[in-house]
Protein backbone atom coordinates (compact mmCIF):
# COMPACT_ATOMS: atom_id res chain seq x y z
CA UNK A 1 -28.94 91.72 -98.36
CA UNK A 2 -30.02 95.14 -100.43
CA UNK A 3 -27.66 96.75 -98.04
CA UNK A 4 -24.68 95.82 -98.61
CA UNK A 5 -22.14 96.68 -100.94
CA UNK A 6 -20.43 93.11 -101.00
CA UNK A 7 -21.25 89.52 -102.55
CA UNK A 8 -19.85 86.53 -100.64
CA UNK A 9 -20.53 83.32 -102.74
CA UNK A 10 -18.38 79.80 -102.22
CA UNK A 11 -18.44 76.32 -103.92
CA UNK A 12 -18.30 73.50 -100.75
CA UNK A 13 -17.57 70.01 -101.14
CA UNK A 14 -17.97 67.25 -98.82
CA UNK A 15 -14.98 65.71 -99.11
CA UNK A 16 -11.92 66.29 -96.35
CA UNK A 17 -9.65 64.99 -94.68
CA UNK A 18 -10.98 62.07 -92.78
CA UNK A 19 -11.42 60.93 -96.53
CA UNK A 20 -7.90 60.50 -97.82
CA UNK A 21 -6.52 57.51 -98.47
CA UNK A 22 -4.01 56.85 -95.04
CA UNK A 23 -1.33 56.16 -97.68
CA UNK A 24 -1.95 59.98 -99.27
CA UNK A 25 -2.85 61.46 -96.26
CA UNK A 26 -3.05 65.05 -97.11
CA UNK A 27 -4.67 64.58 -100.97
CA UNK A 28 -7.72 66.56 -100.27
CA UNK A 29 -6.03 69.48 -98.52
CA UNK A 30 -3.37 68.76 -101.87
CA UNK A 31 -6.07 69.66 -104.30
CA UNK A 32 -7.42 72.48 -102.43
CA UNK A 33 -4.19 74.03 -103.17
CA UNK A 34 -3.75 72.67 -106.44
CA UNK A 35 -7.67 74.59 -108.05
CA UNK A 36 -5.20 77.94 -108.13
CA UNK A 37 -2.50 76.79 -110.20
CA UNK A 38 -4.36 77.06 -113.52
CA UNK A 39 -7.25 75.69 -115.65
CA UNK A 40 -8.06 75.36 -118.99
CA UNK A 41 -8.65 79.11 -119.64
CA UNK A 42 -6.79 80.47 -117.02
CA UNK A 43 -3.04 80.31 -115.24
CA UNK A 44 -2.59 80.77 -111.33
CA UNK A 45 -1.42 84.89 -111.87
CA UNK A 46 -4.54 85.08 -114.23
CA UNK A 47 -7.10 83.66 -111.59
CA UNK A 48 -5.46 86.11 -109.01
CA UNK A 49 -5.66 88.66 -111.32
CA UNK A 50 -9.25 88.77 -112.47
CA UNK A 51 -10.51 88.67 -108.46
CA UNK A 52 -7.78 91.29 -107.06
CA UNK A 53 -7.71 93.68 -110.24
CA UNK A 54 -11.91 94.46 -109.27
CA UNK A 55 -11.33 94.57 -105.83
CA UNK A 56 -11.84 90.87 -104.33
CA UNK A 57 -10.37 88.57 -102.70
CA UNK A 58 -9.93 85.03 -103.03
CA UNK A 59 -9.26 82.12 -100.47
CA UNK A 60 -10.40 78.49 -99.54
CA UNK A 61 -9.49 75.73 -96.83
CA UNK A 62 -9.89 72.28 -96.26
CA UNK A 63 -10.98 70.55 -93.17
CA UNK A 64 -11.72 67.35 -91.15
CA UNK A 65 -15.03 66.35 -93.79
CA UNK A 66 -15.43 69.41 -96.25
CA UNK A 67 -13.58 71.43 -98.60
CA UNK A 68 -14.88 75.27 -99.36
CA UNK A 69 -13.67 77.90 -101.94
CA UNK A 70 -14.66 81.04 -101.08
CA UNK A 71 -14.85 84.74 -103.14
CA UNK A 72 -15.60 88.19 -101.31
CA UNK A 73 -15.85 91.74 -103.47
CA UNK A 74 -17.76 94.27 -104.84
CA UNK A 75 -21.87 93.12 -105.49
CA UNK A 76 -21.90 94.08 -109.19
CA UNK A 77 -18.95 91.88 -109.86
CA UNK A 78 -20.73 88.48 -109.36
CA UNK A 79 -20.92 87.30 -112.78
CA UNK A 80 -17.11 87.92 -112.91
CA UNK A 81 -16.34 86.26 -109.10
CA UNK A 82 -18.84 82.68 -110.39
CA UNK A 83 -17.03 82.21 -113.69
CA UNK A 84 -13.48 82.29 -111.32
CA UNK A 85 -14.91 80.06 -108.72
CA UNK A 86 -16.63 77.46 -111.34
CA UNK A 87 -13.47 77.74 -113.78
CA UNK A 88 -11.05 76.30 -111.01
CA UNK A 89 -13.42 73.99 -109.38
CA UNK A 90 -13.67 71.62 -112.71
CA UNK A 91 -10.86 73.08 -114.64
CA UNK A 92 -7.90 73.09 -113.15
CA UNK A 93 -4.54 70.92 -114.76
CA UNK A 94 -3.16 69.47 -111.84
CA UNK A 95 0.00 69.74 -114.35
CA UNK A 96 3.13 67.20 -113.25
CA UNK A 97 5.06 70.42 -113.03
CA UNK A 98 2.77 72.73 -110.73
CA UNK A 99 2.45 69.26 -108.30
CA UNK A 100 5.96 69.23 -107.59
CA UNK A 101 5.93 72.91 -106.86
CA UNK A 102 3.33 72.72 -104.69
CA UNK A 103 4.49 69.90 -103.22
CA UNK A 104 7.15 71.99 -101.11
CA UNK A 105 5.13 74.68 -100.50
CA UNK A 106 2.76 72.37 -98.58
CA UNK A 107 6.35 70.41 -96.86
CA UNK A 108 7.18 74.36 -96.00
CA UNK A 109 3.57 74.96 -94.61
CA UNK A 110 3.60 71.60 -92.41
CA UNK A 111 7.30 72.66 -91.20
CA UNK A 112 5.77 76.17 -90.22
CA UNK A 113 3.03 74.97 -88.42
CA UNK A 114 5.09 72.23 -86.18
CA UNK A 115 7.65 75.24 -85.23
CA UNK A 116 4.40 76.26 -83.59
CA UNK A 117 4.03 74.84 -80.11
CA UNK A 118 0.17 76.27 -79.96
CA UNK A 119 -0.12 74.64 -83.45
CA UNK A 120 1.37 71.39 -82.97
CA UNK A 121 -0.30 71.05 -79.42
CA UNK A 122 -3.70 70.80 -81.52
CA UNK A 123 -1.87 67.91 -83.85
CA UNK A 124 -0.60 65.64 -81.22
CA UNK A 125 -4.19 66.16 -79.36
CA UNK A 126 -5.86 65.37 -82.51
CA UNK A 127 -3.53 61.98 -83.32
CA UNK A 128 -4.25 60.71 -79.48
CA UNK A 129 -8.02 61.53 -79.16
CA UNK A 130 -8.70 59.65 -82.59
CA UNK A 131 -5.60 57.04 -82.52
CA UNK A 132 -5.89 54.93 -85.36
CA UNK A 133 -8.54 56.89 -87.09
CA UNK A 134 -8.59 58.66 -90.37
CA UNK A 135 -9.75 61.89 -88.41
CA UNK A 136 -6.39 61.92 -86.03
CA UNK A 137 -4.32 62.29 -89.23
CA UNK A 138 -3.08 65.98 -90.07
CA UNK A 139 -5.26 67.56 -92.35
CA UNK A 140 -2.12 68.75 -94.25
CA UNK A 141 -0.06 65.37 -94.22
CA UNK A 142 3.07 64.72 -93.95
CA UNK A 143 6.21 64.53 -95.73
CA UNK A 144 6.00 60.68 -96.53
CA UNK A 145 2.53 60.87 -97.67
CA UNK A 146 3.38 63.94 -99.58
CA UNK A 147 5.50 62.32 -101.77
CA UNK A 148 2.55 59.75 -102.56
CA UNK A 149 0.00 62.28 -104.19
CA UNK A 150 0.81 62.36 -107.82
CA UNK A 151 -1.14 64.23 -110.31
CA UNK A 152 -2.93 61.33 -111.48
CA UNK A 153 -4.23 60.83 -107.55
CA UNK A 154 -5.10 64.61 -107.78
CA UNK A 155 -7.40 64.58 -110.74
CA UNK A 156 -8.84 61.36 -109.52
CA UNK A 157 -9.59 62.96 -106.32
CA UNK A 158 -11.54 65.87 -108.37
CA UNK A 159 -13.53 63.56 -111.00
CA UNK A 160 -14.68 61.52 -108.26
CA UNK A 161 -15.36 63.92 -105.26
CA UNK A 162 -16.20 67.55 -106.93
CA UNK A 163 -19.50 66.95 -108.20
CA UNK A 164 -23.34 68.15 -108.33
CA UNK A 165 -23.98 65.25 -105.65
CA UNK A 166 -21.21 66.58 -103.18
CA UNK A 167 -21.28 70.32 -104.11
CA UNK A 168 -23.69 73.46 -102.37
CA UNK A 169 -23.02 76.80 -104.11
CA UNK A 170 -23.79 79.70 -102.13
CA UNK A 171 -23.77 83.12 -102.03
CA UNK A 172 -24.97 85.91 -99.87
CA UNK A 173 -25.39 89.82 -100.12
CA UNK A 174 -26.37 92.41 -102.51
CA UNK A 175 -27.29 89.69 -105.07
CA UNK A 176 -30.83 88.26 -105.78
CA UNK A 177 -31.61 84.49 -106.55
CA UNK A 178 -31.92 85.62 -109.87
CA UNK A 179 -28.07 87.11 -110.85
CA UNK A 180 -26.74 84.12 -109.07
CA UNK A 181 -28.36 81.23 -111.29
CA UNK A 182 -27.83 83.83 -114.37
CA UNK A 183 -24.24 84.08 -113.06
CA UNK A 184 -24.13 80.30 -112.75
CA UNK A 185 -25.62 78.94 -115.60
CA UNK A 186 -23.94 81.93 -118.10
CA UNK A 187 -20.55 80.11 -116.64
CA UNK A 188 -21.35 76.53 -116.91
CA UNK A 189 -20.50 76.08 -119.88
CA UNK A 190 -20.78 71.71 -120.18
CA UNK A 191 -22.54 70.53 -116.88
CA UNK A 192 -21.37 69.62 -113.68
CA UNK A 193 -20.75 66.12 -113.76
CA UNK A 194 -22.65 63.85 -110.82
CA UNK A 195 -19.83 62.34 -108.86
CA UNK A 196 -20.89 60.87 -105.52
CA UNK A 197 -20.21 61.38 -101.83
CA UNK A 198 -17.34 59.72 -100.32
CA UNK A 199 -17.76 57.00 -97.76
CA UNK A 200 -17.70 57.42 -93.91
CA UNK A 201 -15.94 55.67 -91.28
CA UNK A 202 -17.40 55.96 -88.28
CA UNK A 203 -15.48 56.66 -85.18
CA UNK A 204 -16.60 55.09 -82.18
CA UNK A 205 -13.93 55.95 -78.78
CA UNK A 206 -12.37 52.89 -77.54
CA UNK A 207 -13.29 52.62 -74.07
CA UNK A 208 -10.64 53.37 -71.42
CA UNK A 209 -10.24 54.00 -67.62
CA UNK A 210 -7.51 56.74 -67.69
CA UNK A 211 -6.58 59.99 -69.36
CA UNK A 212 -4.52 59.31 -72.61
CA UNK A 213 -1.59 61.37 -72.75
CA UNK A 214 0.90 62.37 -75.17
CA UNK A 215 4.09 65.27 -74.80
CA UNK A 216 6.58 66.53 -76.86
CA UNK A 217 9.39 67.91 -74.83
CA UNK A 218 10.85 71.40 -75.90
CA UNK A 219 13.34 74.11 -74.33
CA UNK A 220 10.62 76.85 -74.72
CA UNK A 221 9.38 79.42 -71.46
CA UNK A 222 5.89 77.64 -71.68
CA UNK A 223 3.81 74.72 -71.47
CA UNK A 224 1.46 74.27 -74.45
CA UNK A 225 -1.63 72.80 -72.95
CA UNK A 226 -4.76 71.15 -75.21
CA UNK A 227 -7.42 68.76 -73.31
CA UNK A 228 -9.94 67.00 -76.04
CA UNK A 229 -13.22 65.84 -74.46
CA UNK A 230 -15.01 63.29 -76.95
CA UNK A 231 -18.65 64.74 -77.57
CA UNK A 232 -21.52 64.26 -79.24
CA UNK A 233 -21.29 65.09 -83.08
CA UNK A 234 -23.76 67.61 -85.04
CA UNK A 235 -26.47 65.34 -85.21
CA UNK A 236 -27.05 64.76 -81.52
CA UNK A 237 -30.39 66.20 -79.99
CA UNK A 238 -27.60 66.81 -77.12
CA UNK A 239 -26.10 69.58 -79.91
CA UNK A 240 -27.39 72.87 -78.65
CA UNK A 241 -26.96 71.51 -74.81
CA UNK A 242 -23.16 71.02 -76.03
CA UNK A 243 -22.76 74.63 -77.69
CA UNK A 244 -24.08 76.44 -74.11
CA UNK A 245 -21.69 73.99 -72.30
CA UNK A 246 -19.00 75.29 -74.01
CA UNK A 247 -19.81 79.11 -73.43
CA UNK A 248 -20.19 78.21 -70.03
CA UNK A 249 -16.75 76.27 -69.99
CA UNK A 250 -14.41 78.73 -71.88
CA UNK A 251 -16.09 80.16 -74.73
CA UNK A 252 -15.61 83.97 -73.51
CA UNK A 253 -14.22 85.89 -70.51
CA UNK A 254 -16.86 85.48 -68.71
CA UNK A 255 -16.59 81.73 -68.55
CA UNK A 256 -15.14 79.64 -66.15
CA UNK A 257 -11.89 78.72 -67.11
CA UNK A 258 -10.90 82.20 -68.21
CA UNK A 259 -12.07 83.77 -64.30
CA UNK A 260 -10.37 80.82 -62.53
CA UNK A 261 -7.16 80.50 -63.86
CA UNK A 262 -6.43 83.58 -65.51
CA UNK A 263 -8.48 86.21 -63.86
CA UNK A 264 -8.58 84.55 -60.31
CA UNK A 265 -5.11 83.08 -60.19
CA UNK A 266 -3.33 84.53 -62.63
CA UNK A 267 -1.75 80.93 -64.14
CA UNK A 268 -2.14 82.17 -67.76
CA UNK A 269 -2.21 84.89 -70.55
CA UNK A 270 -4.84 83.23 -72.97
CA UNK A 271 -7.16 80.16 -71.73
CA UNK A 272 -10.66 78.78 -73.46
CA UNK A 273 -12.55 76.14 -75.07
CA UNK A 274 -14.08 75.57 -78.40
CA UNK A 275 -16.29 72.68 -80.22
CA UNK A 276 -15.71 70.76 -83.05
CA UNK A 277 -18.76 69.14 -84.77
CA UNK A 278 -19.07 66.10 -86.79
CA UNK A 279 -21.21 63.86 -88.45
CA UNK A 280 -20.95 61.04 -86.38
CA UNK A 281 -18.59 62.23 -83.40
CA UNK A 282 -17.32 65.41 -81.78
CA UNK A 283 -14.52 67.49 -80.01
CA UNK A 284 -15.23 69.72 -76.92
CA UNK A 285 -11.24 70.79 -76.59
CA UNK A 286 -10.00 73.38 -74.38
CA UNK A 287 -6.29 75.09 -74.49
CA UNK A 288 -4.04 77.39 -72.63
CA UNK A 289 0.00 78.39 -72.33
CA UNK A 290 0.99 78.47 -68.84
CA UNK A 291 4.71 78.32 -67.18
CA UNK A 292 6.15 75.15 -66.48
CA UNK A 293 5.93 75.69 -62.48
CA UNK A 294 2.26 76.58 -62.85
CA UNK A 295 1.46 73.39 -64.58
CA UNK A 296 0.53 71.71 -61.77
CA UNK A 297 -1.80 73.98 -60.53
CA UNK A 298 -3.42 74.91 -64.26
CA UNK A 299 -4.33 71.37 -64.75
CA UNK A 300 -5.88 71.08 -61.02
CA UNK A 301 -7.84 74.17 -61.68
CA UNK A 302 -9.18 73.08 -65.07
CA UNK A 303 -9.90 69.42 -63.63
CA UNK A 304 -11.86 71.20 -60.95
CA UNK A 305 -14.12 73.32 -63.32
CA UNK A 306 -15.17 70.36 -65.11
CA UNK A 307 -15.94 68.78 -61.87
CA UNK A 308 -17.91 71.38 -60.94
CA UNK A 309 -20.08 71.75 -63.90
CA UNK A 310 -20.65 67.72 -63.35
CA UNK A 311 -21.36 68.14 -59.80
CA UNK A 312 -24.64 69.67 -60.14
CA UNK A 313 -26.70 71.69 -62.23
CA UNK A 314 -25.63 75.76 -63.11
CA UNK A 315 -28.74 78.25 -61.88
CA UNK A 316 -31.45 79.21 -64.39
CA UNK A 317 -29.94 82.57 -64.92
CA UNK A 318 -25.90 81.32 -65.53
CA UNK A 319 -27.95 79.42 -68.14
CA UNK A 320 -29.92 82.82 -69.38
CA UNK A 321 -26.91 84.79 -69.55
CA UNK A 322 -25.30 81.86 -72.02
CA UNK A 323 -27.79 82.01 -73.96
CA UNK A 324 -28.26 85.37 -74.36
CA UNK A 325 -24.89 85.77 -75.52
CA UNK A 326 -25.00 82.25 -78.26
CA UNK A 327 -28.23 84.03 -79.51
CA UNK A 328 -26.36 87.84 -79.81
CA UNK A 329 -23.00 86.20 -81.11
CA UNK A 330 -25.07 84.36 -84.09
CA UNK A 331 -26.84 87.45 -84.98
CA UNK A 332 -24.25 89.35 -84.79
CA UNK A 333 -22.27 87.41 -86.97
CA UNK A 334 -24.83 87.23 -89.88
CA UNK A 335 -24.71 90.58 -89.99
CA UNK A 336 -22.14 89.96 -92.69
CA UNK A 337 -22.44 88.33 -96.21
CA UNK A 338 -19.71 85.66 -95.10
CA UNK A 339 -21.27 84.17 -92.35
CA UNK A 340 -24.76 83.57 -93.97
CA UNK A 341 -22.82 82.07 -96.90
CA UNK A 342 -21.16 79.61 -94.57
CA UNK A 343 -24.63 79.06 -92.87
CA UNK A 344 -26.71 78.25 -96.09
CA UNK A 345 -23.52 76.38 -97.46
CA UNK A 346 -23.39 74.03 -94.32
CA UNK A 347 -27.14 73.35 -93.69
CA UNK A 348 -27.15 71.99 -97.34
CA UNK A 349 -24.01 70.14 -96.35
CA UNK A 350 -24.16 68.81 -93.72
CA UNK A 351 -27.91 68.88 -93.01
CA UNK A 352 -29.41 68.06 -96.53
CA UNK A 353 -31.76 71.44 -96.02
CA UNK A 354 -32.08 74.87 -95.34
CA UNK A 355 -32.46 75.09 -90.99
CA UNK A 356 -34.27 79.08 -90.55
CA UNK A 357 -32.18 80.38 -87.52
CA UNK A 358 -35.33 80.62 -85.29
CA UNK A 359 -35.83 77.15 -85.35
CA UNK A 360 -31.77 76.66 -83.99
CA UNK A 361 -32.86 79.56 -81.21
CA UNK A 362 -36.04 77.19 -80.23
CA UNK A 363 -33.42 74.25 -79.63
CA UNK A 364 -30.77 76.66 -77.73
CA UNK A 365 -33.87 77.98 -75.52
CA UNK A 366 -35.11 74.53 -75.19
CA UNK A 367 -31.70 73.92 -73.65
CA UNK A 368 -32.52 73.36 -69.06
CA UNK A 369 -30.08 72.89 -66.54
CA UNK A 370 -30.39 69.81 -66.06
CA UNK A 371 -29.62 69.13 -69.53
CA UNK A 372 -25.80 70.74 -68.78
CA UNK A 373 -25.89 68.57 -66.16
CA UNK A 374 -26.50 65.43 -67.16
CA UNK A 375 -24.18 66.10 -70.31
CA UNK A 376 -21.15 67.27 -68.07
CA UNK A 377 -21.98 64.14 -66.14
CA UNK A 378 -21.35 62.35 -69.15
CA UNK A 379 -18.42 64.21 -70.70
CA UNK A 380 -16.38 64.31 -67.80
CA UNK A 381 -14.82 61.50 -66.79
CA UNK A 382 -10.96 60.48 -66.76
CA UNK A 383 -11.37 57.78 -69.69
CA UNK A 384 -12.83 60.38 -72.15
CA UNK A 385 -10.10 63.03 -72.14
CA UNK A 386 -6.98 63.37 -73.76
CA UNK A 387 -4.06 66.14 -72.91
CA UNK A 388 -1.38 67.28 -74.76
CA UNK A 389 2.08 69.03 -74.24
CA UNK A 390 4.35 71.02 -75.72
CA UNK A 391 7.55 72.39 -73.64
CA UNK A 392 9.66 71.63 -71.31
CA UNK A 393 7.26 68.92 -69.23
CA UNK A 394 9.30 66.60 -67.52
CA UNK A 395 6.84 63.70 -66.39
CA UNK A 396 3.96 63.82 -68.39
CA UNK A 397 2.29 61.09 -67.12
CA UNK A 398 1.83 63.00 -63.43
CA UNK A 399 0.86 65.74 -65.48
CA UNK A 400 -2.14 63.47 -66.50
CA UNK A 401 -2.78 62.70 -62.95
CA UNK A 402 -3.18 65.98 -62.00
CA UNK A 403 -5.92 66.25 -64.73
CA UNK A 404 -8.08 63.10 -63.76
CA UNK A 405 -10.45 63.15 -61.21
């Protein structure tokens, strides 16, 4: 990207949270954290330091299945930016000392996020729409399993997870192929050992007849609301029907949970719906903060929209128009270094190769109405949703009436 002035580039590792150990829950998200207290050659102000003092900036996060660290700045500052990101990826101490430390800043991040009804809304939904599953533990942990993770578990985790077999390194902007392996390979010093991908557990849903339900009751002025609709994972040829579904669910203000019950009836501030993707399984979850006495009819209109997209097919050009704006939002987005990092990083990833973007438009156009259809059909029914609550909801289980067909 000649144009730019920037150079995104990011180590990912596929290794997440679905992968800890249910007695450490917590350990991969731990050793994200843990890279930027020190290496060998550098200490946690000194990594900082030699990003921030040339203008970048530095930042990573874990998720369900992968881990990414991430560096942004100016172009000519790449061989600077790989030695950083390479030096804390198979360097750092994971010293007694810094675990402990880090040990309550990760209690005090967990704390923050549960005094967040819209945050802990997503954490119940994800513990009852993957009960008993590595993937409905939080990605963070929790306090008991925090106190599990020593720094022996840490540097275990690294050795065995952070290697050439698990790792994509990519980078993105005004940089050629040519800087980046010079920038690599002038920073690898001894190589990159193999280590090995960790193993899967599949989820497969537990069949059931009725909406699974779960509410935590506060004194707060609104109801929390978060439905999770199992769908099909990244793999699926039903993948790019799934993305348009979800544009025409709640992605934008166009869509039909954001004219009904906001713009229509007024029920709500802030309503939507967004995907998470998998290997093997899938999320289609939507969310919304309404006031306790609209409950009622928030969850009627939101049971009704998903009716209605089962019922029968959208028209050709509801279809167009969602397409036309997947298609502009993707091309709008790698417009920027970042996002074709992340694009290149996760086809290697997740896919094993490189997918060229017209080839993901082909599958979007490919996408009929019939297609959303039969999907919806399949999606939305009472035994594959889940709701959650946060606030004052005094019978939750009528609340999950209200939602079920």
């Amino acid at each position: 990207m000649p144009w730019m002035e920037s150079v995104s580039l990011g180590i990912w590792t596929g290794v997440g949270g679905r992968h800890d150990p249910a007695s450490m829950s917590g350990l991969a998200h731990f050793a994200e954290h843990m890279v930027f207290k020190g290496t060998k050659r550098r200490s946690a102000r000194q990594l900082n330091r030699d990003v921030e003092s040339v203008g970048g900036s530095m930042d990573a996060y874990t998720s369900e299945d992968h881990t990414s660290f991430f560096i942004r700045g100016p172009a000519e500052r790449l061989p600077r930016f790989a030695d950083v990101l390479l030096d804390l990826y198979r360097h750092s101490r994971f010293l007694a000392t810094d675990v402990k430390r880090e040990r309550e800043v990760i209690s005090e991040e967990i704390a923050m996020y549960r005094e967040q009804p819209a945050q802990q809304v997503e954490d119940l939904l994800w513990r009852t729409a993957w009960p008993s599953h590595p993937l409905g533990r939080p990605i963070a942990g929790t306090d008991e399993s925090l106190a599990n993770i020593t720094s022996a578990a840490l540097k275990n985790h690294a050795h065995s997870w952070f290697g050439s077999r698990n790792t994509v390194f990519s980078a993105a902007g005004r940089v050629t192929l040519e800087e980046v392996k010079e920038a690599i390979e002038s920073s690898a010093g001894d190589s990159l050992a193999p280590g090995r991908k960790p193993p899967l557990r599949a989820f497969k849903p537990t069949p059931r007849r009725h909406t699974a339900v779960i509410c935590e009751n506060r004194d707060i002025d609104q109801v929390q609301l978060a439905v999770a609709i199992h769908a099909p994972g990244r793999h699926s040829p039903d993948a790019p029907a799934l993305r348009l579904l979800n544009v025409l669910l709640g992605e934008n203000t166009s869509s039909r949970l954001w004219s009904s019950l906001r713009e229509d009836l007024g029920l709500c501030y802030d309503v939507g719906s967004d995907i998470t993707s998998l290997h093997d399984t899938g999320l289609l979850h939507i969310f919304a903060g309404v006031d306790p006495d609209k409950l009622e009819r928030a969850l009627k209109t939101l049971r009704s929209e998903l009716l209605r997209l089962a019922a029968k097919p959208v028209s050709r050009r509801t279809l167009s128009e969602a397409l036309e704006y997947t298609t502009a939002s993707i091309r709008m987005a790698l417009e920027t270094p970042s996002s074709h990092m992340t694009s290149m990083a996760e086809c290697l990833l997740f896919h094993g190769r490189w997918i060229p973007i017209d080839d993901y438009y082909r599958r979007l156009e490919a996408v009929t109405p019939e297609a959303i259809h039969a999907l919806a059909k399949s999606l939305f029914k009472p035994g594959n949703l889940t709701l959650a609550l946060v606030g004052p909801v005094p019978n939750p289980d009528t609340a999950a009436r209200w939602l079920s067909p």
